[in-house]
N, C-alpha and C. Protein backbone atom coordinates (compact mmCIF):
# COMPACT_ATOMS: atom_id res chain seq x y z
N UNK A 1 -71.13 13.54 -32.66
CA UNK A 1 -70.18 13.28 -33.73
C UNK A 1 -69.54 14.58 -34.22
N UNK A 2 -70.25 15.47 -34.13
CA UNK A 2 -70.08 17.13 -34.80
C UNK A 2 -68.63 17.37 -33.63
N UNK A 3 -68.77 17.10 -32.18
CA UNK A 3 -67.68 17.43 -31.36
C UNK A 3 -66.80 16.54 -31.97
N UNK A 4 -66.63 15.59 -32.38
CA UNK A 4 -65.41 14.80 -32.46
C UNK A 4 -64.56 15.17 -33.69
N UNK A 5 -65.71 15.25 -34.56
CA UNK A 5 -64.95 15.75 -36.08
C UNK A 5 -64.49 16.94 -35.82
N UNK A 6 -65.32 17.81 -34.99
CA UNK A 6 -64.33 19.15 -35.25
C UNK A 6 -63.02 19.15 -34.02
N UNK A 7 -62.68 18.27 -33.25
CA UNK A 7 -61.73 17.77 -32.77
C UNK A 7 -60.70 17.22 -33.54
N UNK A 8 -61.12 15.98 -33.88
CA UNK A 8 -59.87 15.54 -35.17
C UNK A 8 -59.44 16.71 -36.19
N UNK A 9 -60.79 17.48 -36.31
CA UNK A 9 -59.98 18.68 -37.73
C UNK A 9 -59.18 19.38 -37.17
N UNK A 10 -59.06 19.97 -35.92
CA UNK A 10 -58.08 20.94 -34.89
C UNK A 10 -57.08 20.16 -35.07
N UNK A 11 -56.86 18.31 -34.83
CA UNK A 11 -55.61 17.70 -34.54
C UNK A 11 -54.76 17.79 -35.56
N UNK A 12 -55.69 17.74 -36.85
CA UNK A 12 -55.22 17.12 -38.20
C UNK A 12 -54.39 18.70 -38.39
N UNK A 13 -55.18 20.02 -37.99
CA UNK A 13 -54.88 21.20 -38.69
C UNK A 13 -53.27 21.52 -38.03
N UNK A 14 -52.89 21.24 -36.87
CA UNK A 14 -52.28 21.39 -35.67
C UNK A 14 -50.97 20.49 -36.21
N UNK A 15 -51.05 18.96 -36.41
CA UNK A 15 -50.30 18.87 -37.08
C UNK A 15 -49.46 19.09 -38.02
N UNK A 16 -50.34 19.94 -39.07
CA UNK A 16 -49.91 20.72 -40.10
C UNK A 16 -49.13 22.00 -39.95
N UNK A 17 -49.17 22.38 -38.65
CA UNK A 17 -48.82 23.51 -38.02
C UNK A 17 -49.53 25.00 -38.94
N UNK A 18 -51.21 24.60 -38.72
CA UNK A 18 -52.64 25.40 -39.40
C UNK A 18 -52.87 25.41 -38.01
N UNK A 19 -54.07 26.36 -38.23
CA UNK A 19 -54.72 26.76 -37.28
C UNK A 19 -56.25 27.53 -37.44
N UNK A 20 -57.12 26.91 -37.08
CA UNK A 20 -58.24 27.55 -37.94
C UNK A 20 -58.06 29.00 -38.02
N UNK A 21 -57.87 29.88 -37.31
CA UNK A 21 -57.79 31.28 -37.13
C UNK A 21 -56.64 31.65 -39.03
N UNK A 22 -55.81 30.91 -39.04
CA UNK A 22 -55.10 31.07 -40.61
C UNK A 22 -56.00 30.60 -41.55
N UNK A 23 -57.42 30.15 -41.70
CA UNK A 23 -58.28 29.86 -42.59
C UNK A 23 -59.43 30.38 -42.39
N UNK A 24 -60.23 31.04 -43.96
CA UNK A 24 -61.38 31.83 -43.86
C UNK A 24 -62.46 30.71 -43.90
N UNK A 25 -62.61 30.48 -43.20
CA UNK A 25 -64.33 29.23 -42.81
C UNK A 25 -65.06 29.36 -42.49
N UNK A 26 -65.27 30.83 -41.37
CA UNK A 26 -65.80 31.31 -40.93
C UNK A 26 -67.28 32.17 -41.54
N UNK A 27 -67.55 31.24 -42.71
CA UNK A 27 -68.49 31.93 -43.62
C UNK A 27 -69.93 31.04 -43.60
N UNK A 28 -70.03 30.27 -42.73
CA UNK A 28 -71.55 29.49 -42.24
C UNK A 28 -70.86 28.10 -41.20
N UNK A 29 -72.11 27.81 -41.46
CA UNK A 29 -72.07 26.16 -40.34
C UNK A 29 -71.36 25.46 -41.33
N UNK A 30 -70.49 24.42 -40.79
CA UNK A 30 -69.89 23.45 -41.66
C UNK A 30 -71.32 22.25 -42.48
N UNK A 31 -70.89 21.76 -43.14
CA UNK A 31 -71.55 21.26 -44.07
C UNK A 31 -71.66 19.61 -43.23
N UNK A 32 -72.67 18.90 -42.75
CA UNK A 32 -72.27 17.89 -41.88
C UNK A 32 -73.65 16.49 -42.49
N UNK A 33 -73.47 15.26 -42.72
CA UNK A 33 -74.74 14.37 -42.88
C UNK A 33 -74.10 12.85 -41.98
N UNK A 34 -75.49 12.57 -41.61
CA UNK A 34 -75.02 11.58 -41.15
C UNK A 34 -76.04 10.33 -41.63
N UNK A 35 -75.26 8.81 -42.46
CA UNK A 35 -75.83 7.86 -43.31
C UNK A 35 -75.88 6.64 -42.60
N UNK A 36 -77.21 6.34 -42.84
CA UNK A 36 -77.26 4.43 -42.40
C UNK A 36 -77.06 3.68 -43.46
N UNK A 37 -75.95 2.67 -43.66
CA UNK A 37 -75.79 1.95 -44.78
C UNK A 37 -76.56 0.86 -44.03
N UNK A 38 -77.38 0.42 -45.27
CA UNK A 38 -77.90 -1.33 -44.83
C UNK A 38 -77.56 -2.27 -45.62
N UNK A 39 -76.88 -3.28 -45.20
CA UNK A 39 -76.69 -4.15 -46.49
C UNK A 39 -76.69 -6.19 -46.24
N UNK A 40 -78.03 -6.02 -47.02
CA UNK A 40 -78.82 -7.45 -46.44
C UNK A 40 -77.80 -8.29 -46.79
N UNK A 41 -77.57 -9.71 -46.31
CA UNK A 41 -77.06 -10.91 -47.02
C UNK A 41 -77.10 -11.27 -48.46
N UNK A 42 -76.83 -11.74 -49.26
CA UNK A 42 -76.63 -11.31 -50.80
C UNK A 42 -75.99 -13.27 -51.25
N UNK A 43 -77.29 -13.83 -51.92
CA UNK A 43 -76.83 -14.94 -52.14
C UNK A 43 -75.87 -14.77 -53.51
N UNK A 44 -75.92 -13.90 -53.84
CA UNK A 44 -74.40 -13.67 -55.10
C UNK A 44 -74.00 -12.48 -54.81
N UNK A 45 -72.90 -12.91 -53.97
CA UNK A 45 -72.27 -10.94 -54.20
C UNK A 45 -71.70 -10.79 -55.08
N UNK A 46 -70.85 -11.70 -56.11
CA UNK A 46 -70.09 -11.67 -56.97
C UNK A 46 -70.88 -10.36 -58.08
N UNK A 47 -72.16 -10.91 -58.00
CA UNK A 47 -72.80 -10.37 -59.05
C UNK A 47 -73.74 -8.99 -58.71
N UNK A 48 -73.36 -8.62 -57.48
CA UNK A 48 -74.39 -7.38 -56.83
C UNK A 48 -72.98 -6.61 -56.50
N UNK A 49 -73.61 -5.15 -56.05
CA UNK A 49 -72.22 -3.88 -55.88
C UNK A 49 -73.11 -3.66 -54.17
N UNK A 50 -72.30 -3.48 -53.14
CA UNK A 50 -72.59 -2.92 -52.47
C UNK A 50 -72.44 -1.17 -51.99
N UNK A 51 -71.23 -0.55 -52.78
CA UNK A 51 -71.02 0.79 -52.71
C UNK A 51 -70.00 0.73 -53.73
N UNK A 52 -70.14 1.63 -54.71
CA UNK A 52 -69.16 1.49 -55.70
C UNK A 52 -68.34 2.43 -55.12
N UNK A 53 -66.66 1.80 -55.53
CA UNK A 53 -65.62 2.85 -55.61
C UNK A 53 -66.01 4.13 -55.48
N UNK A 54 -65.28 4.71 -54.60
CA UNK A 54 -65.52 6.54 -54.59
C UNK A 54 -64.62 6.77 -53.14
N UNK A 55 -64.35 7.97 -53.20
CA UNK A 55 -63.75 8.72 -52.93
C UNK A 55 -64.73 9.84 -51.82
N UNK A 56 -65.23 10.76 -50.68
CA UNK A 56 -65.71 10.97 -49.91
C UNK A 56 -65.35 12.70 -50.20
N UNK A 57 -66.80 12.94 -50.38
CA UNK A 57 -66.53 14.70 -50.93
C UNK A 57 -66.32 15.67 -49.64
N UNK A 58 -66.14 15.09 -48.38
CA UNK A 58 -66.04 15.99 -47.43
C UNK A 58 -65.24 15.79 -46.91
N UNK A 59 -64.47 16.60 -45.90
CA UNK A 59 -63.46 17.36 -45.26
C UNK A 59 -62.50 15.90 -44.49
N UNK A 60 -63.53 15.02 -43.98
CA UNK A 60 -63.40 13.89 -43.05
C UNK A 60 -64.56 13.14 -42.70
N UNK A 61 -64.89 11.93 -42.81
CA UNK A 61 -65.77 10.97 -42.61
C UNK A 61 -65.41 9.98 -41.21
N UNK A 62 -66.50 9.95 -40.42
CA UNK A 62 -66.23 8.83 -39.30
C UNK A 62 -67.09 8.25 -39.58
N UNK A 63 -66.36 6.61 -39.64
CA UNK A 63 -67.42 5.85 -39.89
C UNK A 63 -67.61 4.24 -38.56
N UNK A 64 -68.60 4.26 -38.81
CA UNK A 64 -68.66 2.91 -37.94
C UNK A 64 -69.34 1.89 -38.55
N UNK A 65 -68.78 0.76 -38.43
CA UNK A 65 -68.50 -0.38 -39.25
C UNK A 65 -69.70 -1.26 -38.32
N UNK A 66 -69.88 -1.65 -37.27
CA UNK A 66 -70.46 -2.41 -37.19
C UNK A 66 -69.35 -3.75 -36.99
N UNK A 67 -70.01 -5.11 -36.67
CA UNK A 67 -69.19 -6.02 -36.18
C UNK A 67 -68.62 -7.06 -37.61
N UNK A 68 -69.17 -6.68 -38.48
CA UNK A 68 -69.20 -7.52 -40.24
C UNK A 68 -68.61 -6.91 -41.36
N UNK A 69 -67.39 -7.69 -41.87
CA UNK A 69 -66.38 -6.98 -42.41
C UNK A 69 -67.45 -6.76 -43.95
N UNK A 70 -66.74 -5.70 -44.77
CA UNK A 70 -67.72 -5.26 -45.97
C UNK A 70 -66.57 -3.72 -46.35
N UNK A 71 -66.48 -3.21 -45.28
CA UNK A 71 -65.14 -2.42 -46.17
C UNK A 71 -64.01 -2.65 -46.84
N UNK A 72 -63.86 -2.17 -48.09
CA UNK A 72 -62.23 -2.22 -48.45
C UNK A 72 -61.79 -0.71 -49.00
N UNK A 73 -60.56 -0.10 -49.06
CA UNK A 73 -60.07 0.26 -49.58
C UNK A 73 -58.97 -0.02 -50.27
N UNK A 74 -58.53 0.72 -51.24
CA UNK A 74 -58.01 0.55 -51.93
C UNK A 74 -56.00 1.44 -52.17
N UNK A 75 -55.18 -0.06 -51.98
CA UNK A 75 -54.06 0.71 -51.82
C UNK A 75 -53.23 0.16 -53.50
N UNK A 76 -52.43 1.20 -53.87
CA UNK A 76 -52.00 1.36 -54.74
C UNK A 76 -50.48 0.18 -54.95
N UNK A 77 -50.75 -0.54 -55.67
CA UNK A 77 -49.56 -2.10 -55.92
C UNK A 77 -49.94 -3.24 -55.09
N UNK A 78 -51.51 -3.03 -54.36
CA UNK A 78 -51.74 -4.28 -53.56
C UNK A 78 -52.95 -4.60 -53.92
N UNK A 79 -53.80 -3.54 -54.79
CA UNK A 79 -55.18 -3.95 -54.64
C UNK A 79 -56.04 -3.17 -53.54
N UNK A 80 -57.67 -3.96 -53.77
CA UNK A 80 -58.22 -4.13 -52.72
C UNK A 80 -57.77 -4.68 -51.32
N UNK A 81 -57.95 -3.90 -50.04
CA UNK A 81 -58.08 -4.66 -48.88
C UNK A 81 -58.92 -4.61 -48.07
N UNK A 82 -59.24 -5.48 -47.30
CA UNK A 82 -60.25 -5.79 -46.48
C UNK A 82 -60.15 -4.89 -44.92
N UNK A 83 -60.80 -3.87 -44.90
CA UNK A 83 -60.87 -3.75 -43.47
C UNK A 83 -61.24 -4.40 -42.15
N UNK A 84 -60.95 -4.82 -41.81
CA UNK A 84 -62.15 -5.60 -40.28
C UNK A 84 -62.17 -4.97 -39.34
N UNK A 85 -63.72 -4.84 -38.87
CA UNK A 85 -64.12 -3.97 -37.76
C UNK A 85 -62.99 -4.13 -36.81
N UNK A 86 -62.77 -3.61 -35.79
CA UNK A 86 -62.55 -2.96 -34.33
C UNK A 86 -63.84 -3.00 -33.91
N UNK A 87 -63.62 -3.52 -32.17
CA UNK A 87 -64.88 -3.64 -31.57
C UNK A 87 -64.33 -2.38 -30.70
N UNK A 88 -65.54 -1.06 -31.22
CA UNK A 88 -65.44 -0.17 -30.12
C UNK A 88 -64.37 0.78 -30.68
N UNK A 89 -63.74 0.51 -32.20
CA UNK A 89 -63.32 1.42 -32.99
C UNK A 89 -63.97 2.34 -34.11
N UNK A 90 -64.10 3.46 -34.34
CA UNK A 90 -64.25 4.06 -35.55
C UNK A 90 -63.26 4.58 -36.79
N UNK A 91 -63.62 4.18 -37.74
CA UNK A 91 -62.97 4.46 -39.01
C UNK A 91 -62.75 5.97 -39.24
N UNK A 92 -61.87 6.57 -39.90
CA UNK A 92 -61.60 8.12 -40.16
C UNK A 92 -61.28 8.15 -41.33
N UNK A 93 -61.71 8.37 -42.53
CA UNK A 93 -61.10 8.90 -43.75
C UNK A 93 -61.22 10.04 -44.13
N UNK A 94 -60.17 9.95 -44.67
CA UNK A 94 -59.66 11.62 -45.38
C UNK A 94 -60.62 11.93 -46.61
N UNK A 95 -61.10 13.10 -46.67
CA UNK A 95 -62.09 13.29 -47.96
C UNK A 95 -61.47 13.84 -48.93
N UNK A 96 -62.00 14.81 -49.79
CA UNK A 96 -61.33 15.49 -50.84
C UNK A 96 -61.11 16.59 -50.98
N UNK A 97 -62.17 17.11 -49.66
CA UNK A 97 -61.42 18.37 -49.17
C UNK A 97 -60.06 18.68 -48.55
N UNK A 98 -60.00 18.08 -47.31
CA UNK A 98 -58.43 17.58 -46.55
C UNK A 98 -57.45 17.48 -48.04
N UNK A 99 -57.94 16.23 -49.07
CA UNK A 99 -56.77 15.98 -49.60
C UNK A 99 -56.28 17.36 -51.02
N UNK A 100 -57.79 18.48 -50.83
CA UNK A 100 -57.02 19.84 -51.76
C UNK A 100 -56.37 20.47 -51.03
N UNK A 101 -56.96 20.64 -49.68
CA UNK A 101 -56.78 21.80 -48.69
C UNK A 101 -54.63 21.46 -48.66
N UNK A 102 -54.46 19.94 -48.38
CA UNK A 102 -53.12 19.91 -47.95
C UNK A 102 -52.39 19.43 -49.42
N UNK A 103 -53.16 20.10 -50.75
CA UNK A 103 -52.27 19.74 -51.71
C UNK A 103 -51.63 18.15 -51.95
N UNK A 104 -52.79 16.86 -51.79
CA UNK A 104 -52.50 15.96 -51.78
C UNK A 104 -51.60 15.42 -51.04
N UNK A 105 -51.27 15.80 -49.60
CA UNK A 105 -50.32 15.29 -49.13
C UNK A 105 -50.96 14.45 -47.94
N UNK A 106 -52.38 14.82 -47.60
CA UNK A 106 -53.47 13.89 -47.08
C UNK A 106 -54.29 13.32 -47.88
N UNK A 107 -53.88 12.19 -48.98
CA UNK A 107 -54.85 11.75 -49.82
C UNK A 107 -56.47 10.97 -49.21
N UNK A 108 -57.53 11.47 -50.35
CA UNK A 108 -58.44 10.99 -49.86
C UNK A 108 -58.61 9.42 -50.04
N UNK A 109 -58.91 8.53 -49.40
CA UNK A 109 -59.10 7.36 -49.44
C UNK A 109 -60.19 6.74 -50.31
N UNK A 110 -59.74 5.95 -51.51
CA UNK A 110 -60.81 5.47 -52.48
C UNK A 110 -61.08 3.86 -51.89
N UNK A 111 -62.44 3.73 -51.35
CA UNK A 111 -63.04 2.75 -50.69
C UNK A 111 -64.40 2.20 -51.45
N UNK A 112 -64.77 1.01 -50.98
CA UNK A 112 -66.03 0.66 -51.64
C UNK A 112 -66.22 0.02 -50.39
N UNK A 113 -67.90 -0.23 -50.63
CA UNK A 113 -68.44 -1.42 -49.50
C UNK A 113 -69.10 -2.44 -50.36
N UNK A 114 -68.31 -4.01 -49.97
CA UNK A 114 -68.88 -5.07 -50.07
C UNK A 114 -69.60 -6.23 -49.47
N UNK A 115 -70.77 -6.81 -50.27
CA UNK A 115 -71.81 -7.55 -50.10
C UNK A 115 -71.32 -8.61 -49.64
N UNK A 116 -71.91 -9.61 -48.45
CA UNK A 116 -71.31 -10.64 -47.86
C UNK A 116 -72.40 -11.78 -48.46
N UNK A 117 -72.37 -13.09 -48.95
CA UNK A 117 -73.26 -13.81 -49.07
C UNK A 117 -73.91 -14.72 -47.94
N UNK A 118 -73.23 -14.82 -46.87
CA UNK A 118 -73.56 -15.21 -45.93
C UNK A 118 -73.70 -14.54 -44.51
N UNK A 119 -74.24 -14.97 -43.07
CA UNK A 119 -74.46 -14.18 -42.03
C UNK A 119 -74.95 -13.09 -41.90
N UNK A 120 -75.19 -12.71 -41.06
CA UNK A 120 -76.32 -11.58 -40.69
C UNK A 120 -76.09 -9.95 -41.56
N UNK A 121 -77.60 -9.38 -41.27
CA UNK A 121 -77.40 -7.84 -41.81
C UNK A 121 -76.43 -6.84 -41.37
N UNK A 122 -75.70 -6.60 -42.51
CA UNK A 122 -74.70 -5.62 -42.20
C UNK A 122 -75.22 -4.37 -41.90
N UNK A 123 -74.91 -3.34 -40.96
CA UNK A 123 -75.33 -1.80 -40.90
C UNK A 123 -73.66 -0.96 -40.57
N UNK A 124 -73.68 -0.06 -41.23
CA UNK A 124 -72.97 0.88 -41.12
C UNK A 124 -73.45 2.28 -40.87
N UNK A 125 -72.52 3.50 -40.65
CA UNK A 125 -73.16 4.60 -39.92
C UNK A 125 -71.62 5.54 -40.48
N UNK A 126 -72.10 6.50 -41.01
CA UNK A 126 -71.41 7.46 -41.75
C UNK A 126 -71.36 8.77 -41.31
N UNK A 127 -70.75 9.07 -40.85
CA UNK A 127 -70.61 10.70 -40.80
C UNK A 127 -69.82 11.44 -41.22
N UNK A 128 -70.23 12.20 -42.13
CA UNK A 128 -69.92 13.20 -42.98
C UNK A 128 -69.59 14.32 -42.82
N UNK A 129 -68.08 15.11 -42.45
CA UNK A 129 -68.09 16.01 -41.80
C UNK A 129 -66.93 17.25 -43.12
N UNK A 130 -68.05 18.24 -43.44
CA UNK A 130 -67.53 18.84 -44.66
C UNK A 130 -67.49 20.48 -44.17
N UNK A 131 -67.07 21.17 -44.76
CA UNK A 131 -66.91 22.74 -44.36
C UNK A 131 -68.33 23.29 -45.25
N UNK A 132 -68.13 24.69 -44.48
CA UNK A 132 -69.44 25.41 -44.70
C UNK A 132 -68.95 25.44 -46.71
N UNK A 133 -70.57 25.70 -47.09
CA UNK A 133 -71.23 25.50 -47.99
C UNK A 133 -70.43 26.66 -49.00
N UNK A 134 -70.25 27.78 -48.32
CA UNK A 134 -69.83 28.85 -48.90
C UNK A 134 -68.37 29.01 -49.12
N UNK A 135 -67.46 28.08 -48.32
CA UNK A 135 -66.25 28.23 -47.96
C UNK A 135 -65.16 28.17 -49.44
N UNK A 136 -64.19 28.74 -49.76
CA UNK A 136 -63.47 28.23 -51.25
C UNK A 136 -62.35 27.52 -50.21
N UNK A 137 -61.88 26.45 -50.96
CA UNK A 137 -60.55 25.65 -50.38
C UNK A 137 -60.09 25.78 -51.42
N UNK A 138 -58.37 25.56 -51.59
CA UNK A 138 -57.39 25.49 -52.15
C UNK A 138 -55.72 25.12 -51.25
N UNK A 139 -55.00 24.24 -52.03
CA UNK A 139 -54.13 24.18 -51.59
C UNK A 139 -53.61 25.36 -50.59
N UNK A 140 -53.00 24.99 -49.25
CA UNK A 140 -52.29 25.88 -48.33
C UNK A 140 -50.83 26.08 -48.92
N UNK A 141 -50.73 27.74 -49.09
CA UNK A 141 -49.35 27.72 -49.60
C UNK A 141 -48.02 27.47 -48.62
N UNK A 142 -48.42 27.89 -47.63
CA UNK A 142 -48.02 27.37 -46.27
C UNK A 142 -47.44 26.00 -46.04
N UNK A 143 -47.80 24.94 -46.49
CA UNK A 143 -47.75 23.40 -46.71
C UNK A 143 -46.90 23.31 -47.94
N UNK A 144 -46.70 24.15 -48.74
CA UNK A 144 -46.14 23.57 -50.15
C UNK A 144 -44.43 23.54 -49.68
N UNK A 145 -43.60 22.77 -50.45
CA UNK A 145 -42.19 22.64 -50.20
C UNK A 145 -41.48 23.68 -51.14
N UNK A 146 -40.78 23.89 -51.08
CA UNK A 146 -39.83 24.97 -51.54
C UNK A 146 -40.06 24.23 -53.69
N UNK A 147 -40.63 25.50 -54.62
CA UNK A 147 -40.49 25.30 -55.85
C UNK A 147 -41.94 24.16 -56.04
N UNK A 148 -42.43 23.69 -55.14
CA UNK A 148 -43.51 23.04 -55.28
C UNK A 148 -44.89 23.75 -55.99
N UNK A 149 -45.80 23.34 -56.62
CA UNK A 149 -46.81 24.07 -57.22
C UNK A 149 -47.80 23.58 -56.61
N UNK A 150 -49.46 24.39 -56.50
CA UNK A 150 -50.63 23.84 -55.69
C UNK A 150 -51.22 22.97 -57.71
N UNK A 151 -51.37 21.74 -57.03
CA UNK A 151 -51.83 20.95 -57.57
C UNK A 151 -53.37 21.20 -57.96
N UNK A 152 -54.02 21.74 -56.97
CA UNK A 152 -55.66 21.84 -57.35
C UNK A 152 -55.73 23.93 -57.66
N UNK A 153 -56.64 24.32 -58.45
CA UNK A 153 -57.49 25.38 -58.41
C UNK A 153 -58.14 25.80 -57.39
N UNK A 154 -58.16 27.14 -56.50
CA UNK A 154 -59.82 27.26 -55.54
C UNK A 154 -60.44 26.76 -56.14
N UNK A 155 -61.73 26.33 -55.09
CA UNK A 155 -63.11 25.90 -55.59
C UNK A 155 -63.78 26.02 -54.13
N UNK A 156 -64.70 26.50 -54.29
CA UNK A 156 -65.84 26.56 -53.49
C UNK A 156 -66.45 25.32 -53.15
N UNK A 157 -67.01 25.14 -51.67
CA UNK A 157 -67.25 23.35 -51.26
C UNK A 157 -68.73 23.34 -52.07
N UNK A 158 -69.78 24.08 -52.72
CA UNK A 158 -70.37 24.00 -53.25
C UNK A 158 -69.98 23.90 -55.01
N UNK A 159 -69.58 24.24 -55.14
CA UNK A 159 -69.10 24.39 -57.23
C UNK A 159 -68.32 22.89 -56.73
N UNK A 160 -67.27 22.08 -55.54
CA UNK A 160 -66.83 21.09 -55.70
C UNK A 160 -67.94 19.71 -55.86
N UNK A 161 -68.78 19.69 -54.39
CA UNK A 161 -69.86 19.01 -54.81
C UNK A 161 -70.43 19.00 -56.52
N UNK A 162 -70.64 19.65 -57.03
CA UNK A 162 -71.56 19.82 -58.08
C UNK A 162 -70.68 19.92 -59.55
N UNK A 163 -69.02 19.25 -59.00
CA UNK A 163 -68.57 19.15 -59.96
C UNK A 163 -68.45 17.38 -59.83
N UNK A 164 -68.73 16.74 -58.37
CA UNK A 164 -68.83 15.79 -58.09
C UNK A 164 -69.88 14.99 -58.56
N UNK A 165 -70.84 15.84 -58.63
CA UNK A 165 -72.13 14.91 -59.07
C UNK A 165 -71.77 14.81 -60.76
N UNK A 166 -70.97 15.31 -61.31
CA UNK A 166 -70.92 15.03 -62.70
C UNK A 166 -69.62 14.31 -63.22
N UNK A 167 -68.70 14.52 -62.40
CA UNK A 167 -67.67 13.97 -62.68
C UNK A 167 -67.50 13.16 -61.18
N UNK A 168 -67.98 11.75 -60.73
CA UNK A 168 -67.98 11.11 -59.88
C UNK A 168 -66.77 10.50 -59.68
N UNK A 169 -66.25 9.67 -60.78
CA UNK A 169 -65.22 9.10 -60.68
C UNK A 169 -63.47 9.71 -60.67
N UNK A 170 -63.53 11.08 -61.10
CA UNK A 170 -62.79 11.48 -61.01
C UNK A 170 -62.68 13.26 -60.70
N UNK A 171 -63.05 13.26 -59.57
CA UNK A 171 -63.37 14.86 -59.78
C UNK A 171 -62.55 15.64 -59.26
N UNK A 172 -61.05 15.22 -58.69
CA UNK A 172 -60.17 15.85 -58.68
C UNK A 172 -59.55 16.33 -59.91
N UNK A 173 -59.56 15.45 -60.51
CA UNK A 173 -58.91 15.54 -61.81
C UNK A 173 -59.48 16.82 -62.92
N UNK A 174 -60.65 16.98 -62.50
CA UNK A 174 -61.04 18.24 -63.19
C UNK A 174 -60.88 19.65 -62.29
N UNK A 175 -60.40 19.83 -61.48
CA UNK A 175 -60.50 21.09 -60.86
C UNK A 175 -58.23 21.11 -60.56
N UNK A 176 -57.70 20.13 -61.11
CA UNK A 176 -56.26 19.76 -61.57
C UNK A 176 -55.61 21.26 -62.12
N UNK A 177 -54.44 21.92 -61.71
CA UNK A 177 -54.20 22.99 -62.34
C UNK A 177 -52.89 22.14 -63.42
């Protein structure tokens, strides 16, 4: 998974017309976890949470869904939507790193996972693919449009985490210039 993510980050950077060699990262191992979601049948989902709303504190997440729908994200004037697996597809979301690094112009995707009341155990599989521990991100000035301002402050992928664990629901919003 470590080869693939740091594949997509080359594509994503490349697009941008970045290049890791124009970014200091080079300051440890990238920051990487990988999660088993389990999520049993649920005779009331109405009334149970399977993953609350949030937003993904790292760089890029691949995820695999499994054959049982339970993802949604969330698009802005439509609501919730329902993802449904791909057989033999993986999911890619943008985290909150990507979405400082490119000055919100790769927003991170605010998703939840929901409880099915019927049919079999859901499993999911997460991978978490974040920059080294030590690294500061900040908007690329490089990326900004002419008179445009960087929307976020540096922050270090450590001081971001740990502004995450306190401000969960909104932790862009505090590191906001």
């Amino acid at each position: 998974m470590k080869v693939l993510a740091e594949k997509l980050t080359d594509l994503i950077l490349e697009s941008l017309a970045i290049f890791r060699e124009d970014l200091n990262w080079d300051v440890g191992s990238p920051s990487t976890a990988l999660q088993l979601n389990s999520y049993p049948p649920c005779p009331n989902p109405n009334r149970a949470m399977g993953l609350a709303p949030h937003t993904d504190t790292s760089f890029l997440t691949i995820l695999y869904q499994g054959s049982i729908s339970g993802l949604q994200i969330f698009k802005q004037g439509a609501g919730w939507i329902s993802m449904l697996p791909v057989t033999g597809a993986l999911v890619v979301n943008v985290g909150d790193l990507l979405h400082i690094l490119t000055n919100a112009r790769f927003p991170s995707v605010l998703h939840r996972a929901v409880l099915n009341q019927e049919g079999s155990h859901r499993l999911s599989v997460a991978y978490f693919f974040g920059l080294p521990i030590e690294c500061s991100v900040s908007p690329l000035l490089k990326l900004l449009d002419s008179g445009e301002n960087p929307r976020y402050r540096p922050v270090t992928v450590k001081e971001y985490v740990d502004i995450k664990s306190k401000y969960f629901e909104e932790p862009l919003t505090s590191i906001r210039i």
